[in-house]
PDB file of N, CA and C in Angstrom:
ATOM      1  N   UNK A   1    -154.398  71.737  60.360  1.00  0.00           N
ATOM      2  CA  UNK A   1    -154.457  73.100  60.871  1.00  0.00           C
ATOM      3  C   UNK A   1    -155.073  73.079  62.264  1.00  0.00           C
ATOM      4  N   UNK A   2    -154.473  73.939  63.197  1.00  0.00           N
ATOM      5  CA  UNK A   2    -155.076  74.041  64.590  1.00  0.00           C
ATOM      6  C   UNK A   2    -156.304  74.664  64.789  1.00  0.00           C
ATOM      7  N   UNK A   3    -157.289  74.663  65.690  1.00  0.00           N
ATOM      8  CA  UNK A   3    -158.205  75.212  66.250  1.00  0.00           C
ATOM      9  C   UNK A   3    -157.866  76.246  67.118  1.00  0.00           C
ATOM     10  N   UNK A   4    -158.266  77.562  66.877  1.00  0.00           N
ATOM     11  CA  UNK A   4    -157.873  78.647  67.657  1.00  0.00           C
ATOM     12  C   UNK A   4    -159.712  79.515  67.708  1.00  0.00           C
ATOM     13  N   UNK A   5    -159.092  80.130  69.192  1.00  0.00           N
ATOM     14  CA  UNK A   5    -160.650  81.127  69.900  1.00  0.00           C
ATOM     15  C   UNK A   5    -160.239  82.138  69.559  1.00  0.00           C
ATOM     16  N   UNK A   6    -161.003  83.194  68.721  1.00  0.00           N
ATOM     17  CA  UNK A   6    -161.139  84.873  68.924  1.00  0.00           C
ATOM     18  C   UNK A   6    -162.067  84.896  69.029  1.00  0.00           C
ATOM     19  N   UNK A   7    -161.975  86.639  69.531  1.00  0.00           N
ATOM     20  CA  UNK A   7    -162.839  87.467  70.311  1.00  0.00           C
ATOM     21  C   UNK A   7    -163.041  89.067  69.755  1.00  0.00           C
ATOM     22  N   UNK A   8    -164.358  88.955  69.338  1.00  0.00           N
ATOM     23  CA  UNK A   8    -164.291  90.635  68.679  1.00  0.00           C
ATOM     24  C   UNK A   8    -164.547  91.456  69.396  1.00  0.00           C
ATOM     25  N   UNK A   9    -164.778  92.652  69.491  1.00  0.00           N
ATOM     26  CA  UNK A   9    -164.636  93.491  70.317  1.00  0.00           C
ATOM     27  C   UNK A   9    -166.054  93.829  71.015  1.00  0.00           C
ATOM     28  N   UNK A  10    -166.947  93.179  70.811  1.00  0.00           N
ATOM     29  CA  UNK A  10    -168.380  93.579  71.243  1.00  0.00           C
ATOM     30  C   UNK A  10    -168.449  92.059  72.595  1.00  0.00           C
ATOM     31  N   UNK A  11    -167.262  91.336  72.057  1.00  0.00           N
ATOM     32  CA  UNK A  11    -167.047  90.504  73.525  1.00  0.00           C
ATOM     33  C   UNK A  11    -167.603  88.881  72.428  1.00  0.00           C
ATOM     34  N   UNK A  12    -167.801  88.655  71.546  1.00  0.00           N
ATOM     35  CA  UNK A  12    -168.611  87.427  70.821  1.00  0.00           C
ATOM     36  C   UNK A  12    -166.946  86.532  70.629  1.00  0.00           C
ATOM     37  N   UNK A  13    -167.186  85.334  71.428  1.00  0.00           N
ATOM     38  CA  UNK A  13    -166.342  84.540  70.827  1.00  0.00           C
ATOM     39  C   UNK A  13    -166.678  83.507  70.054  1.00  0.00           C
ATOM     40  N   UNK A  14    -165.368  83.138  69.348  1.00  0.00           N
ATOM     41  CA  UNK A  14    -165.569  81.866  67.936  1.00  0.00           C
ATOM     42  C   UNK A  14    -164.880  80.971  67.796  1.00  0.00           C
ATOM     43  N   UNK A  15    -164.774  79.839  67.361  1.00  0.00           N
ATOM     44  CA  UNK A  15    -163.780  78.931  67.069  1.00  0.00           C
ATOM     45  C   UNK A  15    -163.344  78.783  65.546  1.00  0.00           C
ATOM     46  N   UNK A  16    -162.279  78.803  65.077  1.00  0.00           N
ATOM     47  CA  UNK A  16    -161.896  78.484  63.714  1.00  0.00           C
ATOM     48  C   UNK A  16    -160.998  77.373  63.373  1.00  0.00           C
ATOM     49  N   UNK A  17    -160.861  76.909  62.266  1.00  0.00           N
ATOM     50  CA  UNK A  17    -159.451  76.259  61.854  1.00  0.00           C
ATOM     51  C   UNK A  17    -158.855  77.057  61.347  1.00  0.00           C
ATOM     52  N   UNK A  18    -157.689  77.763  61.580  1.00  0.00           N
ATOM     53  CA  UNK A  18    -156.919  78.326  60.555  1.00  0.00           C
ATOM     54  C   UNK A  18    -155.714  77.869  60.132  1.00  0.00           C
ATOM     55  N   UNK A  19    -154.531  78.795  59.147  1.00  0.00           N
ATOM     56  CA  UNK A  19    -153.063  78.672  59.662  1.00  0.00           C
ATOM     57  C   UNK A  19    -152.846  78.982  60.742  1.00  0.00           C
ATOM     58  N   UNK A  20    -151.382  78.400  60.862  1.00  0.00           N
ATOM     59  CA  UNK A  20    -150.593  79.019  62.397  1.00  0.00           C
ATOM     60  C   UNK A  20    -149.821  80.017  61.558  1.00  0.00           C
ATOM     61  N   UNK A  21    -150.096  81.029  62.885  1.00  0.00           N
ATOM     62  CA  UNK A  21    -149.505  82.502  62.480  1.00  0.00           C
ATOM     63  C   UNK A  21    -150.813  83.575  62.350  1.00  0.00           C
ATOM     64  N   UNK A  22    -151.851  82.871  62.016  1.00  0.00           N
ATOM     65  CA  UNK A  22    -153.242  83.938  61.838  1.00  0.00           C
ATOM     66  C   UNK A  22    -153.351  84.655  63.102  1.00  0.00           C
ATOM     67  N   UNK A  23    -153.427  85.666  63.182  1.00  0.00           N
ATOM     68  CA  UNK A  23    -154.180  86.614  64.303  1.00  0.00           C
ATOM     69  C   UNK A  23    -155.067  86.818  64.364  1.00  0.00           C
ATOM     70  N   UNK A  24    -155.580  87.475  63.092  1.00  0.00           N
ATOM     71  CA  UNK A  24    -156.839  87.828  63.275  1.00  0.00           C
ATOM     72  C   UNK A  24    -157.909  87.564  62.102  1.00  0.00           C
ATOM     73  N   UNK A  25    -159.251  87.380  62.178  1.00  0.00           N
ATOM     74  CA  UNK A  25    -160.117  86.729  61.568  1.00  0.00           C
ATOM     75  C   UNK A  25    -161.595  88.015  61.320  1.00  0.00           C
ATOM     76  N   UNK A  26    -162.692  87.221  60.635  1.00  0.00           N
ATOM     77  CA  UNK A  26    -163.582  88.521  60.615  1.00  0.00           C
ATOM     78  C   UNK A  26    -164.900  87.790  61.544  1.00  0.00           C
ATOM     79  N   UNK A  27    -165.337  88.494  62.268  1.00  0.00           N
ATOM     80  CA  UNK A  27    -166.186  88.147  63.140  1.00  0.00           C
ATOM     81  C   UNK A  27    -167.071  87.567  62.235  1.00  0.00           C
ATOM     82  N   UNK A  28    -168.219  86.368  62.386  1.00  0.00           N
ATOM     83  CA  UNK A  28    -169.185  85.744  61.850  1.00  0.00           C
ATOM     84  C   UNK A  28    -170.182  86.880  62.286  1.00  0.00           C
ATOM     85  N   UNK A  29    -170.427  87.279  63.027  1.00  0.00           N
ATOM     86  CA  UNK A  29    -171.628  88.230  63.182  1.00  0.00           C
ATOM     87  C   UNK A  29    -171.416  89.711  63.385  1.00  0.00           C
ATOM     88  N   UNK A  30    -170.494  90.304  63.289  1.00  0.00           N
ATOM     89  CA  UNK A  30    -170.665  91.889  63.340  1.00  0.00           C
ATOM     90  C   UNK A  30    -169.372  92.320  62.106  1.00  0.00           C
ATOM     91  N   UNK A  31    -168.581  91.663  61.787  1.00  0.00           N
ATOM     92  CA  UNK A  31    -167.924  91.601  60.281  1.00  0.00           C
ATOM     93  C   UNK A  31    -166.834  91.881  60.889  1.00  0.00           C
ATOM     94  N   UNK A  32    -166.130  92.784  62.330  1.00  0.00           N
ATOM     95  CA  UNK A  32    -165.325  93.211  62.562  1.00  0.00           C
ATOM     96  C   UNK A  32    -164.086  92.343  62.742  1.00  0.00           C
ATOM     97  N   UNK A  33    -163.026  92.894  62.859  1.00  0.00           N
ATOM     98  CA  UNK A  33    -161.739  92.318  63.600  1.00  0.00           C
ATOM     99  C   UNK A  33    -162.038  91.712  64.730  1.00  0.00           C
ATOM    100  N   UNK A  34    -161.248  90.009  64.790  1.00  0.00           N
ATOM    101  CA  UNK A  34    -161.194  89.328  66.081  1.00  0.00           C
ATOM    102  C   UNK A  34    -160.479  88.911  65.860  1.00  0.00           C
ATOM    103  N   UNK A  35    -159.930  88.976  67.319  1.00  0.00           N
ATOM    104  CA  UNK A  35    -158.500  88.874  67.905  1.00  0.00           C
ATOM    105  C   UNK A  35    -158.195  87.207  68.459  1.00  0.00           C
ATOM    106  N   UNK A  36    -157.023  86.535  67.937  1.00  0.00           N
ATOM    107  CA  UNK A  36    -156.561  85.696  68.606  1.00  0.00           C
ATOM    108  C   UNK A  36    -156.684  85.631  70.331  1.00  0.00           C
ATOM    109  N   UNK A  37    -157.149  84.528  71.224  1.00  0.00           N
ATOM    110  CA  UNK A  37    -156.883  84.625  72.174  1.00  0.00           C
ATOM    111  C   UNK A  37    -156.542  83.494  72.873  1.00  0.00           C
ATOM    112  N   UNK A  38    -155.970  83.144  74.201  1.00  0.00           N
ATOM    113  CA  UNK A  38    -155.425  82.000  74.736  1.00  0.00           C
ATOM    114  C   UNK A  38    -156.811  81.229  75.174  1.00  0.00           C
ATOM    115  N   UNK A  39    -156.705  80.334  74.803  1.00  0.00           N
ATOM    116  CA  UNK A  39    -157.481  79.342  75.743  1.00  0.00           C
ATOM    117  C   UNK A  39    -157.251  78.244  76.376  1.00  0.00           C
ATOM    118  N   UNK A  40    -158.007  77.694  76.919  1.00  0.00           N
ATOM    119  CA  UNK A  40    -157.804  76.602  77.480  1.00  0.00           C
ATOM    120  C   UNK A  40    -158.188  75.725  76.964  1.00  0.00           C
ATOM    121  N   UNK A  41    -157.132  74.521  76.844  1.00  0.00           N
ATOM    122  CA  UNK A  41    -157.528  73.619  76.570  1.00  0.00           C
ATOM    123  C   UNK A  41    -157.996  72.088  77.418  1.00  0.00           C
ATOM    124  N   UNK A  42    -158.468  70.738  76.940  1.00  0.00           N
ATOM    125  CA  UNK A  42    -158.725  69.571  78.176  1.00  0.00           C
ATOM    126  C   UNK A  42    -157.866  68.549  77.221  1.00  0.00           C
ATOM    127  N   UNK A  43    -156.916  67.951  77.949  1.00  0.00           N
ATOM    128  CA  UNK A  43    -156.358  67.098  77.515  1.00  0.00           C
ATOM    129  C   UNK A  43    -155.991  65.717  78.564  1.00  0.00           C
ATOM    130  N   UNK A  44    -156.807  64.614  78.457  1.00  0.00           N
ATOM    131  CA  UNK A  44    -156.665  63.886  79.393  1.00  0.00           C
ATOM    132  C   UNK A  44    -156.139  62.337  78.940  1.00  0.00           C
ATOM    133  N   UNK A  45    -155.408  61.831  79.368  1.00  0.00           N
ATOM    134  CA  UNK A  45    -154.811  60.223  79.279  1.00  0.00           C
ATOM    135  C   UNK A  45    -155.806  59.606  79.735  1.00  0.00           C
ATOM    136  N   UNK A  46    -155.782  58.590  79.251  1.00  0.00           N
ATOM    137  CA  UNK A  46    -156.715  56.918  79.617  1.00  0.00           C
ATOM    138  C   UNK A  46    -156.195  56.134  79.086  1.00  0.00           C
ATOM    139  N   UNK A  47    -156.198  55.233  79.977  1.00  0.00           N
ATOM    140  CA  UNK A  47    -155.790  53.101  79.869  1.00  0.00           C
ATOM    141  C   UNK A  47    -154.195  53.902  80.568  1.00  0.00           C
ATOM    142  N   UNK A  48    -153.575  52.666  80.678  1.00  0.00           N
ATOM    143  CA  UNK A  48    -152.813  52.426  81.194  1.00  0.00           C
ATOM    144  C   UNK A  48    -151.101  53.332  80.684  1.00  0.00           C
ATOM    145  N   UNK A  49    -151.195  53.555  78.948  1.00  0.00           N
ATOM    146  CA  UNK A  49    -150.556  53.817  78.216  1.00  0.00           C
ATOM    147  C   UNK A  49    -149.374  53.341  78.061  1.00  0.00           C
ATOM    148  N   UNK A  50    -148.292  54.073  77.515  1.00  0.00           N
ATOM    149  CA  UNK A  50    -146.828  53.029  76.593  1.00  0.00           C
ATOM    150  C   UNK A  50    -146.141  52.808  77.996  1.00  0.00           C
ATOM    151  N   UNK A  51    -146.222  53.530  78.890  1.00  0.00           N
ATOM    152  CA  UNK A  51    -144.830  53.881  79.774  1.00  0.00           C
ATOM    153  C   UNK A  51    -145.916  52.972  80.846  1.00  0.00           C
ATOM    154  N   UNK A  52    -147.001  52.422  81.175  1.00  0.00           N
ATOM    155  CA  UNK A  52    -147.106  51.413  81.972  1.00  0.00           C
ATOM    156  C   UNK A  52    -147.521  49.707  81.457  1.00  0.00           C
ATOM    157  N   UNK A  53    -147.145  50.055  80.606  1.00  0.00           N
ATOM    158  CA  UNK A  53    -147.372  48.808  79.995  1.00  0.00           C
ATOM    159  C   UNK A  53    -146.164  48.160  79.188  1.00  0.00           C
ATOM    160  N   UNK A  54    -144.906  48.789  79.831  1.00  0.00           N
ATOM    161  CA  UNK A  54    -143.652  48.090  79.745  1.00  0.00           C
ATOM    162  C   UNK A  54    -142.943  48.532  78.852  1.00  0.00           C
ATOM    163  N   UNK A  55    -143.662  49.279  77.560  1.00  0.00           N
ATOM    164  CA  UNK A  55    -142.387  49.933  76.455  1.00  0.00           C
ATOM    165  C   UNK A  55    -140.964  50.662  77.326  1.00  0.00           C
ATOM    166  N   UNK A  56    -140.818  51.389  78.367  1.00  0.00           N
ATOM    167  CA  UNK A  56    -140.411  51.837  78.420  1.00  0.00           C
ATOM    168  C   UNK A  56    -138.944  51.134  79.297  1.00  0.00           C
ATOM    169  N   UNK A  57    -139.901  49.653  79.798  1.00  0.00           N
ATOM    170  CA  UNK A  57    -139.005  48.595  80.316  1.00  0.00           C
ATOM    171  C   UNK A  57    -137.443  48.183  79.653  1.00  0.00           C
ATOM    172  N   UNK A  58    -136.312  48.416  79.942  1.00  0.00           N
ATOM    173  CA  UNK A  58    -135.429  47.748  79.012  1.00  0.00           C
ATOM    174  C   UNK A  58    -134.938  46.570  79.126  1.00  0.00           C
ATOM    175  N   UNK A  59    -135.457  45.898  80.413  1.00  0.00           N
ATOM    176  CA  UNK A  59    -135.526  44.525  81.083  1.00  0.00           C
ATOM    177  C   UNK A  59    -136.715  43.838  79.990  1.00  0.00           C
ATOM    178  N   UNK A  60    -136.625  42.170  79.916  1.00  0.00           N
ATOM    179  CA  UNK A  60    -137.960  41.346  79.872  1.00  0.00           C
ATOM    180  C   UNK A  60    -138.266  40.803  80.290  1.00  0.00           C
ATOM    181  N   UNK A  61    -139.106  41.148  80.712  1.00  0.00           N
ATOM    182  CA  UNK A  61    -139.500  40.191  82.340  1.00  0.00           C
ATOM    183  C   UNK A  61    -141.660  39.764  81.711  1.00  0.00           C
ATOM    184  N   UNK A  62    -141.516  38.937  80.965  1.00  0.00           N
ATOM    185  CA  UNK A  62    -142.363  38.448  80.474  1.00  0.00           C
ATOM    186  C   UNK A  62    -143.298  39.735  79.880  1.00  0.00           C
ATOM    187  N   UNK A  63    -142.901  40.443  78.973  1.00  0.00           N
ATOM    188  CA  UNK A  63    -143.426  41.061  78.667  1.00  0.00           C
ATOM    189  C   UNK A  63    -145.184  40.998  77.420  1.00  0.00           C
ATOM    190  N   UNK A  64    -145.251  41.512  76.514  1.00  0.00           N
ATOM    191  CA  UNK A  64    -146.377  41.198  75.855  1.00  0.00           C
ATOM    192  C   UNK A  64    -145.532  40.379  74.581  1.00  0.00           C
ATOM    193  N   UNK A  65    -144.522  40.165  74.119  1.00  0.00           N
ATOM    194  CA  UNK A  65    -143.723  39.795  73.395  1.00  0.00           C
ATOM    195  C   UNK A  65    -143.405  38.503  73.361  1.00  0.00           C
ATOM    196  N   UNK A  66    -143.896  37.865  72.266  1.00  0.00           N
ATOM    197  CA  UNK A  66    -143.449  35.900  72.591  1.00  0.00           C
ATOM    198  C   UNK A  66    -142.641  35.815  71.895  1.00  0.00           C
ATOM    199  N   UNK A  67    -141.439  34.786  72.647  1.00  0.00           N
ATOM    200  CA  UNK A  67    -140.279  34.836  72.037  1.00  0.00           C
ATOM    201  C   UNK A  67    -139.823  33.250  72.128  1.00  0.00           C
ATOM    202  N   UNK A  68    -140.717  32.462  71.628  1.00  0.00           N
ATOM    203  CA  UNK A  68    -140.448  30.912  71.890  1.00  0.00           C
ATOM    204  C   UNK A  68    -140.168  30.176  70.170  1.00  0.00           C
TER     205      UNK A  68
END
């Protein structure tokens, strides 16, 4: 299940796991309706990954693969 931010109406935001499709949730601290909202997310690559480290090569040009 995804991680989604609402926001109740006194401005308090939260994080949950829910289903996808949930809108709306009950505030942890004032009981009310909170609303789904967009956030942002950080999503960053590190090392070198598949596409520089030759998977994506259809040549073999000494790849990581021993073939003797």
């Amino acid at each position: 299940m995804p991680v989604y931010e609402f926001e109740c109406p006194k401005g308090t935001t939260t994080e949950r796991i829910v289903p996808m499709g949930t809108e709306t949730i009950s505030c942890p601290c004032c009981h009310k309706k909170a609303k789904k909202i967009v956030s942002r997310f950080s999503f960053e690559l590190k090392g070198g990954g598949w596409y520089a480290d030759g998977y994506a090569s259809t040549k073999s040009s000494g790849g990581s693969s021993d073939s003797r």
